[in-house]
N, C-alpha and C. Protein backbone atom coordinates (compact mmCIF):
# COMPACT_ATOMS: atom_id res chain seq x y z
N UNK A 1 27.37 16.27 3.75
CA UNK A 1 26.68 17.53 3.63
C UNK A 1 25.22 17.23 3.30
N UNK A 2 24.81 17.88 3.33
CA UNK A 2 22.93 17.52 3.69
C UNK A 2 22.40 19.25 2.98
N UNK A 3 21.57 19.21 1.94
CA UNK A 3 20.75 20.75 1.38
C UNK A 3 19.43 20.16 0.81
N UNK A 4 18.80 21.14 0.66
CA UNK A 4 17.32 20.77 0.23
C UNK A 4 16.52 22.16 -0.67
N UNK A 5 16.03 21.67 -1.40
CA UNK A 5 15.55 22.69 -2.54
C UNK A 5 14.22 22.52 -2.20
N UNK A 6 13.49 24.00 -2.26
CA UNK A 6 12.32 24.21 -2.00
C UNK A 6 11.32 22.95 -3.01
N UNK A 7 10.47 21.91 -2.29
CA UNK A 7 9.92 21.59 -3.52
C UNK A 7 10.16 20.43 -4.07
N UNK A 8 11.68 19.95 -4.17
CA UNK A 8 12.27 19.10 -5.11
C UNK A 8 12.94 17.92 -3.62
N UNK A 9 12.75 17.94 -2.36
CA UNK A 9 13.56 17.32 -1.54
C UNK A 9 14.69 17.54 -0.91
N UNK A 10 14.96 16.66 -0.08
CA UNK A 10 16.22 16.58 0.48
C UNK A 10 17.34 15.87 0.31
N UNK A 11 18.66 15.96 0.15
CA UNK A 11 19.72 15.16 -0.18
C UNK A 11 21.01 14.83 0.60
N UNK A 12 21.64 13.88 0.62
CA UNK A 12 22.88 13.69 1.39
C UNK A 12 23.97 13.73 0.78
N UNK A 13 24.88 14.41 0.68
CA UNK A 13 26.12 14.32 -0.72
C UNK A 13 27.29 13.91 0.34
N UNK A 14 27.52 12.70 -0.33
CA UNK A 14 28.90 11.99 0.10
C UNK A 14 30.05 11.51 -1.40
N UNK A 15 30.85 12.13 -0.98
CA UNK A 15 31.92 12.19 -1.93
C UNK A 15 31.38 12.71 -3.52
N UNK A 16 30.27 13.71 -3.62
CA UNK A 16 29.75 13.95 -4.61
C UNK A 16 28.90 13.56 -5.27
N UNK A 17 28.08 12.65 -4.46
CA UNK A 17 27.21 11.70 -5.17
C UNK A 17 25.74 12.30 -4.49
N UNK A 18 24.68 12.14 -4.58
CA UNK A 18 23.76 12.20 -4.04
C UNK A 18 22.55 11.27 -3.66
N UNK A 19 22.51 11.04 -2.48
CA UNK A 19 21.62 9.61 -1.93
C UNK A 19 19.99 10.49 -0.81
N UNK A 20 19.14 9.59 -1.20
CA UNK A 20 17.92 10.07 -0.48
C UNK A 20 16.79 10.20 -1.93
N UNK A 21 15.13 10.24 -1.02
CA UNK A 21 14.51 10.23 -1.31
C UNK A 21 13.64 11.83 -1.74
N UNK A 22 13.06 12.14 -2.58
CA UNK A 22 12.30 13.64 -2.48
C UNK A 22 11.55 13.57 -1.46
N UNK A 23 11.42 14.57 -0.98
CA UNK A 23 10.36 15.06 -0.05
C UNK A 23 8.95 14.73 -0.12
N UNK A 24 8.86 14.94 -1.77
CA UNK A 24 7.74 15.16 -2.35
C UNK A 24 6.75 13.99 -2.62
N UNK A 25 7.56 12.65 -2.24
CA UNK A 25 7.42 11.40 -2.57
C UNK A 25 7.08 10.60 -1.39
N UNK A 26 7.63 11.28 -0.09
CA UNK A 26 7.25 11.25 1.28
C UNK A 26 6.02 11.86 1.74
N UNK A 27 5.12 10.84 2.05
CA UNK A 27 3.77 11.25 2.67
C UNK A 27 4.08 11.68 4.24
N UNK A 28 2.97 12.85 4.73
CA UNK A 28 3.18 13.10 6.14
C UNK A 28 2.31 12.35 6.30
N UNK A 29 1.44 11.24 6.21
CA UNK A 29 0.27 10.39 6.53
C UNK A 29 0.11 9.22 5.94
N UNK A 30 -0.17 8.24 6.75
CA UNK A 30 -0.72 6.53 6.09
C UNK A 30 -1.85 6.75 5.45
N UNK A 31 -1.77 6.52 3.76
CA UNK A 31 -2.91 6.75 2.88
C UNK A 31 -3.04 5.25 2.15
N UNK A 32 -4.54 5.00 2.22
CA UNK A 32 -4.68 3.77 1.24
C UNK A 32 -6.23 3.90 0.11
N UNK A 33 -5.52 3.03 -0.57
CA UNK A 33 -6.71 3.17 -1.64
C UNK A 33 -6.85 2.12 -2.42
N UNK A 34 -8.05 1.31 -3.14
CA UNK A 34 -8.09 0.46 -3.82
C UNK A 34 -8.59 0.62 -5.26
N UNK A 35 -8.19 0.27 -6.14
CA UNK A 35 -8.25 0.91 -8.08
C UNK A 35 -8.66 -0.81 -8.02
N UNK A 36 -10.08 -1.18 -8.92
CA UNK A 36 -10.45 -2.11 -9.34
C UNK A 36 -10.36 -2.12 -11.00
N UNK A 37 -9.47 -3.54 -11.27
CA UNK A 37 -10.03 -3.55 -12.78
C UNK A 37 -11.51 -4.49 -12.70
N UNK A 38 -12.80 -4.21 -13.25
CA UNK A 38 -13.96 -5.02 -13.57
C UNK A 38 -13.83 -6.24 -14.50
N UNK A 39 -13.14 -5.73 -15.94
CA UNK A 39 -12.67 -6.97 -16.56
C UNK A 39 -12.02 -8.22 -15.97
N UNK A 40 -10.67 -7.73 -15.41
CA UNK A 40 -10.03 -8.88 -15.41
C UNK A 40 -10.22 -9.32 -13.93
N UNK A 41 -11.32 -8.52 -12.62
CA UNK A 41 -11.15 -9.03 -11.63
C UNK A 41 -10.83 -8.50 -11.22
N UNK A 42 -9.61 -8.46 -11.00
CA UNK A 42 -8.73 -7.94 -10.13
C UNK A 42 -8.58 -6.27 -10.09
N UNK A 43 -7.10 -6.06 -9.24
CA UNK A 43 -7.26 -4.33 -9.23
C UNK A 43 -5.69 -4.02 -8.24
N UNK A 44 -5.46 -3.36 -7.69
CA UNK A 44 -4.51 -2.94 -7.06
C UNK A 44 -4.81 -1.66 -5.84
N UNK A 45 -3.96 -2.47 -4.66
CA UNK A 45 -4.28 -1.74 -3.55
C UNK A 45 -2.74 -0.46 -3.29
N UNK A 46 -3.05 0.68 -3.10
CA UNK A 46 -2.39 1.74 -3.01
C UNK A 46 -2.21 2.00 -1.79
N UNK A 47 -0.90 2.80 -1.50
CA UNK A 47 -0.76 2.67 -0.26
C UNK A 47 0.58 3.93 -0.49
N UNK A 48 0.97 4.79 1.22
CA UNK A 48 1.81 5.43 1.35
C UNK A 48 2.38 5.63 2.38
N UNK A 49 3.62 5.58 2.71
CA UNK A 49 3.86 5.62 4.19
C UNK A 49 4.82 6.47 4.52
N UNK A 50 4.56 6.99 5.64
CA UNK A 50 5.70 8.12 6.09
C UNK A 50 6.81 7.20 6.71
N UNK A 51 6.84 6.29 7.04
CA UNK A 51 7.82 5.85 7.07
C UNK A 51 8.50 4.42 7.33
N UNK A 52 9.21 3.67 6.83
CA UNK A 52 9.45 2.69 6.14
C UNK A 52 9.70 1.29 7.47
N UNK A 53 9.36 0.57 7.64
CA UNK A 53 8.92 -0.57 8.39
C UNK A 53 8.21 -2.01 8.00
N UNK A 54 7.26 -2.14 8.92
CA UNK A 54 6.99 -3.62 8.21
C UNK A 54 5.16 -3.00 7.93
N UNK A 55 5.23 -3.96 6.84
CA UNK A 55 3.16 -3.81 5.80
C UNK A 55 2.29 -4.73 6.37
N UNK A 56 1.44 -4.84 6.65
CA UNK A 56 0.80 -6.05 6.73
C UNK A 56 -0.61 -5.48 6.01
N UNK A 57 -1.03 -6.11 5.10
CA UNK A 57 -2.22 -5.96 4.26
C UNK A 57 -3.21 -6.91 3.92
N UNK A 58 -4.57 -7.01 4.72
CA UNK A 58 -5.03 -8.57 4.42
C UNK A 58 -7.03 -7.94 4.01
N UNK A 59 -6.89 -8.69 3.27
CA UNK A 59 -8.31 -8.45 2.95
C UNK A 59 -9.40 -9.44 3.97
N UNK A 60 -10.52 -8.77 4.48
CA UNK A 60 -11.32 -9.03 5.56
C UNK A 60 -13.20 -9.37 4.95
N UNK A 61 -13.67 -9.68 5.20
CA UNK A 61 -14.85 -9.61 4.98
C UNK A 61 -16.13 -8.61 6.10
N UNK A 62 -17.04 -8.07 5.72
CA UNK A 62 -17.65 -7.31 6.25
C UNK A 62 -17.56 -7.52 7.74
N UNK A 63 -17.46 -8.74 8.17
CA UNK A 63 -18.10 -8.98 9.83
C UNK A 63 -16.60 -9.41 10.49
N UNK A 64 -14.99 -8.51 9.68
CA UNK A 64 -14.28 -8.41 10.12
C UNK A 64 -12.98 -9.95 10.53
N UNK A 65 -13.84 -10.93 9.42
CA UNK A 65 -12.59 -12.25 9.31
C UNK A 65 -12.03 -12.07 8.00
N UNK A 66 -10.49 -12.75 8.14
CA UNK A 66 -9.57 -12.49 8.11
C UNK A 66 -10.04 -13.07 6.03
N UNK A 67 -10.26 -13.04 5.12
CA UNK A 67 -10.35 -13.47 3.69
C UNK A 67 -9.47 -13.95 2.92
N UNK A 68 -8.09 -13.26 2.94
CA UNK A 68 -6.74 -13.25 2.85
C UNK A 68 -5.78 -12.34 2.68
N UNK A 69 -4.47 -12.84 2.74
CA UNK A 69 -3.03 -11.54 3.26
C UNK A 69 -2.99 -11.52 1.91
N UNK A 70 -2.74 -9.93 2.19
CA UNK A 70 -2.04 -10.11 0.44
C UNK A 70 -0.32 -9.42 0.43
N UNK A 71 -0.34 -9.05 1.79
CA UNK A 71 1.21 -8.35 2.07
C UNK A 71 1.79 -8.73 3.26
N UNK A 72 2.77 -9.06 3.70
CA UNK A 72 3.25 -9.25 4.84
C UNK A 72 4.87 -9.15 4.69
N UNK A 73 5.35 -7.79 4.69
CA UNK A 73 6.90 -7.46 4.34
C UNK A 73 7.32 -6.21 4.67
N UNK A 74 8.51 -6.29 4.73
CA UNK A 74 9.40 -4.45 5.16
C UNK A 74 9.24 -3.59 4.03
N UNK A 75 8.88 -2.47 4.04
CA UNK A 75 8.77 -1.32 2.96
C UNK A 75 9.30 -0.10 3.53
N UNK A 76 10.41 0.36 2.43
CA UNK A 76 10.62 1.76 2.50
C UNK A 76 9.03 3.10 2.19
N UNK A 77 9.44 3.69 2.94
CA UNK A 77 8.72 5.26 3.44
C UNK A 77 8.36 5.69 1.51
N UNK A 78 7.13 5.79 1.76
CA UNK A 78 6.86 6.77 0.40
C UNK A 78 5.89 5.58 -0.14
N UNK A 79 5.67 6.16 -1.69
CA UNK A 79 4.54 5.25 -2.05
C UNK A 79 4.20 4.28 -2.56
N UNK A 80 4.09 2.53 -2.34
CA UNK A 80 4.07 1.35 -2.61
C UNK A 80 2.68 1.34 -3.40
N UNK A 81 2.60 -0.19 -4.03
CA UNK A 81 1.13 -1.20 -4.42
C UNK A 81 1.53 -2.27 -4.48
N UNK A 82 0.23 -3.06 -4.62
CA UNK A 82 0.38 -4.53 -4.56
C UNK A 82 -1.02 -5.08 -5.06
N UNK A 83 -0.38 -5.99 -6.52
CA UNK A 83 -1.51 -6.75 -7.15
C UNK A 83 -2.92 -7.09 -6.47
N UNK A 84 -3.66 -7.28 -6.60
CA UNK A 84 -4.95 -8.14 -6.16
C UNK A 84 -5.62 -9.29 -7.05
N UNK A 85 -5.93 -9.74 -6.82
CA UNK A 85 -6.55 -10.82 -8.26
C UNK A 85 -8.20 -11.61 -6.90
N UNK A 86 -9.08 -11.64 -7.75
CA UNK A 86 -9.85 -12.40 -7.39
C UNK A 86 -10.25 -14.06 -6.76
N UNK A 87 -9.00 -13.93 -7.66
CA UNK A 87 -8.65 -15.72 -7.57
C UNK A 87 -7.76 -15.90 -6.29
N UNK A 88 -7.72 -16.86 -5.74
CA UNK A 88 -6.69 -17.32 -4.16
C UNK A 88 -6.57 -18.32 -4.87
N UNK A 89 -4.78 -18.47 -4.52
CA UNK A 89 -3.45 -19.33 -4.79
C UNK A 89 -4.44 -20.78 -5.11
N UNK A 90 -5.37 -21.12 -4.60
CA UNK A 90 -5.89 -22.71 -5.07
C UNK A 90 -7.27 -22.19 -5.84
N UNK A 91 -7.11 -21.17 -6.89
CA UNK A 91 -8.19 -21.04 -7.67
C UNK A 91 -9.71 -20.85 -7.55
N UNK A 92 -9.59 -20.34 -6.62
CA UNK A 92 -10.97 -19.58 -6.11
C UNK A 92 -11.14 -18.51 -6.19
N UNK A 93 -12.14 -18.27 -6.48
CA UNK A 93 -12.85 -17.04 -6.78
C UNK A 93 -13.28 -16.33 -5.95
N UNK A 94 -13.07 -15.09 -5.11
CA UNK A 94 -13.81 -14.75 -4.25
C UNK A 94 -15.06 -14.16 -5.00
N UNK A 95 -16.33 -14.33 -3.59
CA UNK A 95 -17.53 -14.14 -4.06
C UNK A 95 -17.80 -12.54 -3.95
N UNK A 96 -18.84 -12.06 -5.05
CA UNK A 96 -19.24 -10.87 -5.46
C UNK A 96 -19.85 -10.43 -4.18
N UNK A 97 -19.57 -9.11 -3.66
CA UNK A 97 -19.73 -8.46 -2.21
C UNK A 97 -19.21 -7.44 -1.31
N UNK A 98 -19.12 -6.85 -0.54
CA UNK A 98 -18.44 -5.73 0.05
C UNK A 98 -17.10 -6.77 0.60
N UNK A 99 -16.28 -5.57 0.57
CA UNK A 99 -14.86 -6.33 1.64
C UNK A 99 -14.20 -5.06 1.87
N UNK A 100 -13.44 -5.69 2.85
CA UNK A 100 -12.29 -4.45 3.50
C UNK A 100 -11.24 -4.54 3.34
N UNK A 101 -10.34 -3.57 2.98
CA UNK A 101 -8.77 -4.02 2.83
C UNK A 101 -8.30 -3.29 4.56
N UNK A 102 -7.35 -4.06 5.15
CA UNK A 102 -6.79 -3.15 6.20
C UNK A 102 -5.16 -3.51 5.92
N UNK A 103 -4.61 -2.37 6.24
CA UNK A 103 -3.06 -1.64 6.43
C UNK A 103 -2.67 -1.44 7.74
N UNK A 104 -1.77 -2.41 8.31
CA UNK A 104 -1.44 -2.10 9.37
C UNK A 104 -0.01 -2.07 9.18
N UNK A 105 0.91 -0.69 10.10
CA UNK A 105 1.94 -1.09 10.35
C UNK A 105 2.38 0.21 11.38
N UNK A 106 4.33 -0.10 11.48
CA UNK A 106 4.29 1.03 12.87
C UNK A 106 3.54 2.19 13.14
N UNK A 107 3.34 2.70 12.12
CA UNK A 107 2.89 3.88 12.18
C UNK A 107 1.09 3.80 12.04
N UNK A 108 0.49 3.16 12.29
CA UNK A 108 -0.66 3.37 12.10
C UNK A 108 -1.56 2.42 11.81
N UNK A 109 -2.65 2.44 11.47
CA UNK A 109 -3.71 1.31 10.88
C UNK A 109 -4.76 1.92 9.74
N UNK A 110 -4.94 2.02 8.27
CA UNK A 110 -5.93 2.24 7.96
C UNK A 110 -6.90 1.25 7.41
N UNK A 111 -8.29 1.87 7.03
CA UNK A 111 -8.93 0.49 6.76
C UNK A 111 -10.14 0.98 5.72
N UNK A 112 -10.04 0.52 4.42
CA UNK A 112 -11.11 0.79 3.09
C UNK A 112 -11.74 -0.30 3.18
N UNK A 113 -12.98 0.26 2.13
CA UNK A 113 -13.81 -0.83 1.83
C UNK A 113 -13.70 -0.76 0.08
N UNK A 114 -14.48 -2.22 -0.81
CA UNK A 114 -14.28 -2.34 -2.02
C UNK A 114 -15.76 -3.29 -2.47
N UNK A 115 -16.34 -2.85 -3.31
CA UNK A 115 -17.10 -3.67 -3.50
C UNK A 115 -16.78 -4.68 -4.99
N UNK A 116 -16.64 -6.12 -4.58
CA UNK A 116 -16.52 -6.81 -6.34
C UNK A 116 -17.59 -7.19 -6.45
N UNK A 117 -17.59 -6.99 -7.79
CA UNK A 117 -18.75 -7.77 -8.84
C UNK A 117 -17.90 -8.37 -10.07
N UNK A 118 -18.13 -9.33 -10.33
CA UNK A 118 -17.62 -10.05 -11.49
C UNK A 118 -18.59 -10.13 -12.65
């Protein structure tokens, strides 16, 4: 059986139980966004998807090469994040400057920009 409350989502009831996600938690659109912490560097990239497939998330530099992945995996529909840190796996620092995060997956491509300063 399958009902839905104005507001609160949709549900599947099998043997009395109830399975599924709210509605409300389901984006009709690929949304991204980047939250910097200044202190520690780093920050976290935001993200939402209507619907659940594979992420690919790589940070780019202005003139569009590749800086590094920071996601490459299957995600359920609705709204994910994923760490950032300044530092790359062999302790580097990326340098203070504009960059781009891009989001690609079935459904779409978006693409922000971020400026660090350390």
């Amino acid at each position: 059986m399958r009902f839905a409350t104005f507001g609160r989502g949709v549900w599947d009831c099998i043997t009395g139980s109830t399975v599924g996600i709210p509605t409300a938690q389901v984006p009709s659109v690929l949304t991204l966004g980047v939250h910097l912490d200044p202190v520690s560097g780093g920050g976290v990239i935001g993200f939402a998807l209507p619907r659940g497939g594979g992420v690919r998330i790589e940070l780019l530099d202005v003139a569009g090469r590749r800086v590094r992945g920071v996601l490459d995996a299957d995600r359920p529909a609705g709204p994910g994040e994923v760490a950032i840190d300044s530092r790359d796996d062999g302790g580097r620092d990326l340098k203070n400057g504009l960059y781009l995060v891009r989001l690609a997956t079935p459904t779409g491509v978006r693409i922000t920009r971020f400026m660090l300063l350390h």
